[in-house]
Protein backbone atom coordinates (compact mmCIF):
# COMPACT_ATOMS: atom_id res chain seq x y z
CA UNK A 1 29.47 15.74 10.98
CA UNK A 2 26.58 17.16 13.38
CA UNK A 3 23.57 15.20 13.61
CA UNK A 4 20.03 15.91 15.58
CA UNK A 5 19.18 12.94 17.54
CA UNK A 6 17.42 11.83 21.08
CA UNK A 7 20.16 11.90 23.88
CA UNK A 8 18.49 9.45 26.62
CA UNK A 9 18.19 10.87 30.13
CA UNK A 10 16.02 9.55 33.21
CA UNK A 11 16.09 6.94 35.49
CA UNK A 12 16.13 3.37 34.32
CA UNK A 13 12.29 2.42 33.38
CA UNK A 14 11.50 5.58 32.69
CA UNK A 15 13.19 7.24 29.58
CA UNK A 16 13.27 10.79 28.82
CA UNK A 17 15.11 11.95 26.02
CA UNK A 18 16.79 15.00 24.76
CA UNK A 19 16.77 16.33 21.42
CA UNK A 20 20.62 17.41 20.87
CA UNK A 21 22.62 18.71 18.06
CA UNK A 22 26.24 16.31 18.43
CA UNK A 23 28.60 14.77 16.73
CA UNK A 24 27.74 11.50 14.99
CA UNK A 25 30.05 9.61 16.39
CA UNK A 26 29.27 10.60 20.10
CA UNK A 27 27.47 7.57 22.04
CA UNK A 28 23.75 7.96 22.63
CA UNK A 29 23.99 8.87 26.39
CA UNK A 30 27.65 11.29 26.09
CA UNK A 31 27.35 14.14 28.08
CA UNK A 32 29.02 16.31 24.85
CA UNK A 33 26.77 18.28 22.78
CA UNK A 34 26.52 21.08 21.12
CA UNK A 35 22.86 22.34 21.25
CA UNK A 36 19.74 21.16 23.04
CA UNK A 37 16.64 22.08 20.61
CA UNK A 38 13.95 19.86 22.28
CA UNK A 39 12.96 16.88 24.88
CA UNK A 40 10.55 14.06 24.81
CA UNK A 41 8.79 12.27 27.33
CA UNK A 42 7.20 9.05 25.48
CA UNK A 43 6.06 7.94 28.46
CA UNK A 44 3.85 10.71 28.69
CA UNK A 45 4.00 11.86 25.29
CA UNK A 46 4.93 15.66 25.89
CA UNK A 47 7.41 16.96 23.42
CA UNK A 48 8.79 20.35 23.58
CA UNK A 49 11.52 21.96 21.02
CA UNK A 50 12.89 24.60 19.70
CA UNK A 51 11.52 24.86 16.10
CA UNK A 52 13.58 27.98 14.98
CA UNK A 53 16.77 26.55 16.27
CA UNK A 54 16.32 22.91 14.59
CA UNK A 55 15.85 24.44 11.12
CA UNK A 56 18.99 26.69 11.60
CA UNK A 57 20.67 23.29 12.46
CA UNK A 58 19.53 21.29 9.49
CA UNK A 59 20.41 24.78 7.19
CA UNK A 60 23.46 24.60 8.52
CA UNK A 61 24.14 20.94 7.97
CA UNK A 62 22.94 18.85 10.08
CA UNK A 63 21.72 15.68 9.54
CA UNK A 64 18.35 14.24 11.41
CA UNK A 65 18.28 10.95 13.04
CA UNK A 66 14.83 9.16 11.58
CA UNK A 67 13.26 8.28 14.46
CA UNK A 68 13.06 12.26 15.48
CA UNK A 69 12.80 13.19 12.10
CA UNK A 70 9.38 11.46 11.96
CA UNK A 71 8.58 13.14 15.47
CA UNK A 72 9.19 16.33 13.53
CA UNK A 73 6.60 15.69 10.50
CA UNK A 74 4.47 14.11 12.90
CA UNK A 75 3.96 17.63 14.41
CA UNK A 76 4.90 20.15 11.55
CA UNK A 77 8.44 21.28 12.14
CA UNK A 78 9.81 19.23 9.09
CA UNK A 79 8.00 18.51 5.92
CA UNK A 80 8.28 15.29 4.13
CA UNK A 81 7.60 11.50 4.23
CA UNK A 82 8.40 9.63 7.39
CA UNK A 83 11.45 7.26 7.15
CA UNK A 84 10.71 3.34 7.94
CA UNK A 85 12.75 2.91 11.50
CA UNK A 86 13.44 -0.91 12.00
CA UNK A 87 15.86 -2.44 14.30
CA UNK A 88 18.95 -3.80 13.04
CA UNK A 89 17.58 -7.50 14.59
CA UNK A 90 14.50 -7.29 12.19
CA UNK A 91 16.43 -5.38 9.57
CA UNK A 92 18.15 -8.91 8.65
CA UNK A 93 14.42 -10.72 8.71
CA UNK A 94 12.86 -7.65 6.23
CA UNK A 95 15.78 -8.04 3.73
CA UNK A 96 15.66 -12.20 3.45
CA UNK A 97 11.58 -11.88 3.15
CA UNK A 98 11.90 -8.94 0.40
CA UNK A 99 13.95 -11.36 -1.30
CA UNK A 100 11.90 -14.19 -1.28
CA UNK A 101 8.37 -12.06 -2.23
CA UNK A 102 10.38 -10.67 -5.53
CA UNK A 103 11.57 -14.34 -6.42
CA UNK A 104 7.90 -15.48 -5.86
CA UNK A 105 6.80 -12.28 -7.71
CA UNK A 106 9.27 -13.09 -10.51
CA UNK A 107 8.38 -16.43 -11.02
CA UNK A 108 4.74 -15.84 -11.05
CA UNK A 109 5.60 -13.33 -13.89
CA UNK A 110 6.99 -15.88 -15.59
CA UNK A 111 4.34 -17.84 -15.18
CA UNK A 112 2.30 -15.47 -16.42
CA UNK A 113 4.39 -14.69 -19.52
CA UNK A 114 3.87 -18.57 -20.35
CA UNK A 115 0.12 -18.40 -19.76
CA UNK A 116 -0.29 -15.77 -22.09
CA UNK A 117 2.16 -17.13 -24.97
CA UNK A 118 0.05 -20.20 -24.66
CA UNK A 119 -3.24 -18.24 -24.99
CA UNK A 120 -1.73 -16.72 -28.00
CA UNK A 121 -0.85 -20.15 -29.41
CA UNK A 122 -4.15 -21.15 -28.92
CA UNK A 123 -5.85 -17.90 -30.19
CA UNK A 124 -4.18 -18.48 -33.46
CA UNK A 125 -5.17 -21.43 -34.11
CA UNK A 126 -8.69 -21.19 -32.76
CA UNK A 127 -10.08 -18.43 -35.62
CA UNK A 128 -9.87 -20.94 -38.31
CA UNK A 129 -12.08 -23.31 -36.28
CA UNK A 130 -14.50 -20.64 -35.69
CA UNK A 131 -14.80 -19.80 -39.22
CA UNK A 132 -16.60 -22.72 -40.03
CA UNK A 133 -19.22 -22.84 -37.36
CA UNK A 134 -19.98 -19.12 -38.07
CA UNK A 135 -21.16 -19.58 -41.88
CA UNK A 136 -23.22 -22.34 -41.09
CA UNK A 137 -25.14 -20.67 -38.27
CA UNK A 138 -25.16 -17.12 -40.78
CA UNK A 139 -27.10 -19.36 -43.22
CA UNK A 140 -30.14 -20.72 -40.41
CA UNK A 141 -30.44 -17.00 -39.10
CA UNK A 142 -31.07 -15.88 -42.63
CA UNK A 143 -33.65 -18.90 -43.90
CA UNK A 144 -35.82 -17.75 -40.50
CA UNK A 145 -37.62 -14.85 -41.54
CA UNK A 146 -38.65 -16.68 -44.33
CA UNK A 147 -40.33 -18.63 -42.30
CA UNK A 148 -42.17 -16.48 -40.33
CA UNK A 149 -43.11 -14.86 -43.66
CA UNK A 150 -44.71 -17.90 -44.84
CA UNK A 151 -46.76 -18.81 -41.48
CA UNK A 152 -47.48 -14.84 -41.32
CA UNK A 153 -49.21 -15.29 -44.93
C-alpha cells in the first residue's frame, strides 16, 4: 500500500523533510520511494509541492499520513477537516482521561436523572397544597373592590 508522508532529510538539529509517495512499511528516513511531490522546511516554514501530482497519488490510492494531510488543508491542496495528530506517549494519557470525563459525565447524568424524579415526586404532591392557599387568597382579592367602593362613596 502507497502512502504520502514526510521523508526526514538534513543535518541533525535542523530537519527538512520530503514529501514522498512510498510504501507504508518503508522506515521514515529509507532512501526507497517512489515519487517526491513536495518538501518542507519547518524551521523556516517554506513548503513547496507538487499539487497536480499529489491528487493523482491519492486518485490512485494512496493514503495521506495526517500530519501532511493537515499541511495540505492548511494551504488548499486537500479539502476536509484536519486529523488530531498526538504522539503515541500522550495517546495512552488522552484515552485514560476520556474515560474518566464520560464516567464523571455519566454519573452526573445520573445524578441528574435522580434530581429530576425527585422534583417530580415533589411536584405531585405539591398542587394539592397549593390548592388551598389559592381559594383563600381568590376570596380577599375579590372582597377589595368592595371596599374601595364603599370609601369611594
Amino acid at each position: 500500500m502507497l502512502m504520502i508522508r514526510f521523508q526526514r532529510i538534513g543535518r541533525k538539529n535542523d530537519a527538512a523533510f520530503r514529501m514522498a509517495v512510498l510504501e507504508k512499511t518503508a522506515g521514515p528516513k529509507a532512501g526507497k520511494y517512489v515519487d517526491l511531490v513536495g518538501t518542507y522546511n519547518p524551521k523556516t516554514k517554506q513548503i513547496t509541492y507538487k499539487a497536480e501530482r499529489i491528487q493523482e497519488w491519492i486518485a490512485k490510492g494512496a493514503q495521506v499520513s495526517p500530519s501532511l494531510k493537515n499541511l495540505l488543508i492548511k494551504n488548499g491542496v486537500l479539502t476536509g477537516e484536519k486529523t488530531a495528530v498526538i504522539s503515541k506517549k500522550n495517546l495512552e494519557k488522552n484515552v485514560a482521561k476520556k474515560a474518566e470525563e464520560e464516567a464523571a459525565a455519566k454519573a452526573a447524568a445520573e445524578e441528574a436523572a435522580k434530581a429530576e424524579a425527585a422534583k417530580a415526586a415533589e411536584a405531585a404532591e405539591a398542587p394539592v397544597a397549593e390548592e388551598v392557599p389559592a381559594a383563600e387568597e381568590a376570596a380577599p382579592a375579590e372582597e377589595t373592590p368592595k371596599e374601595e367602593e364603599e370609601v369611594a362613596a
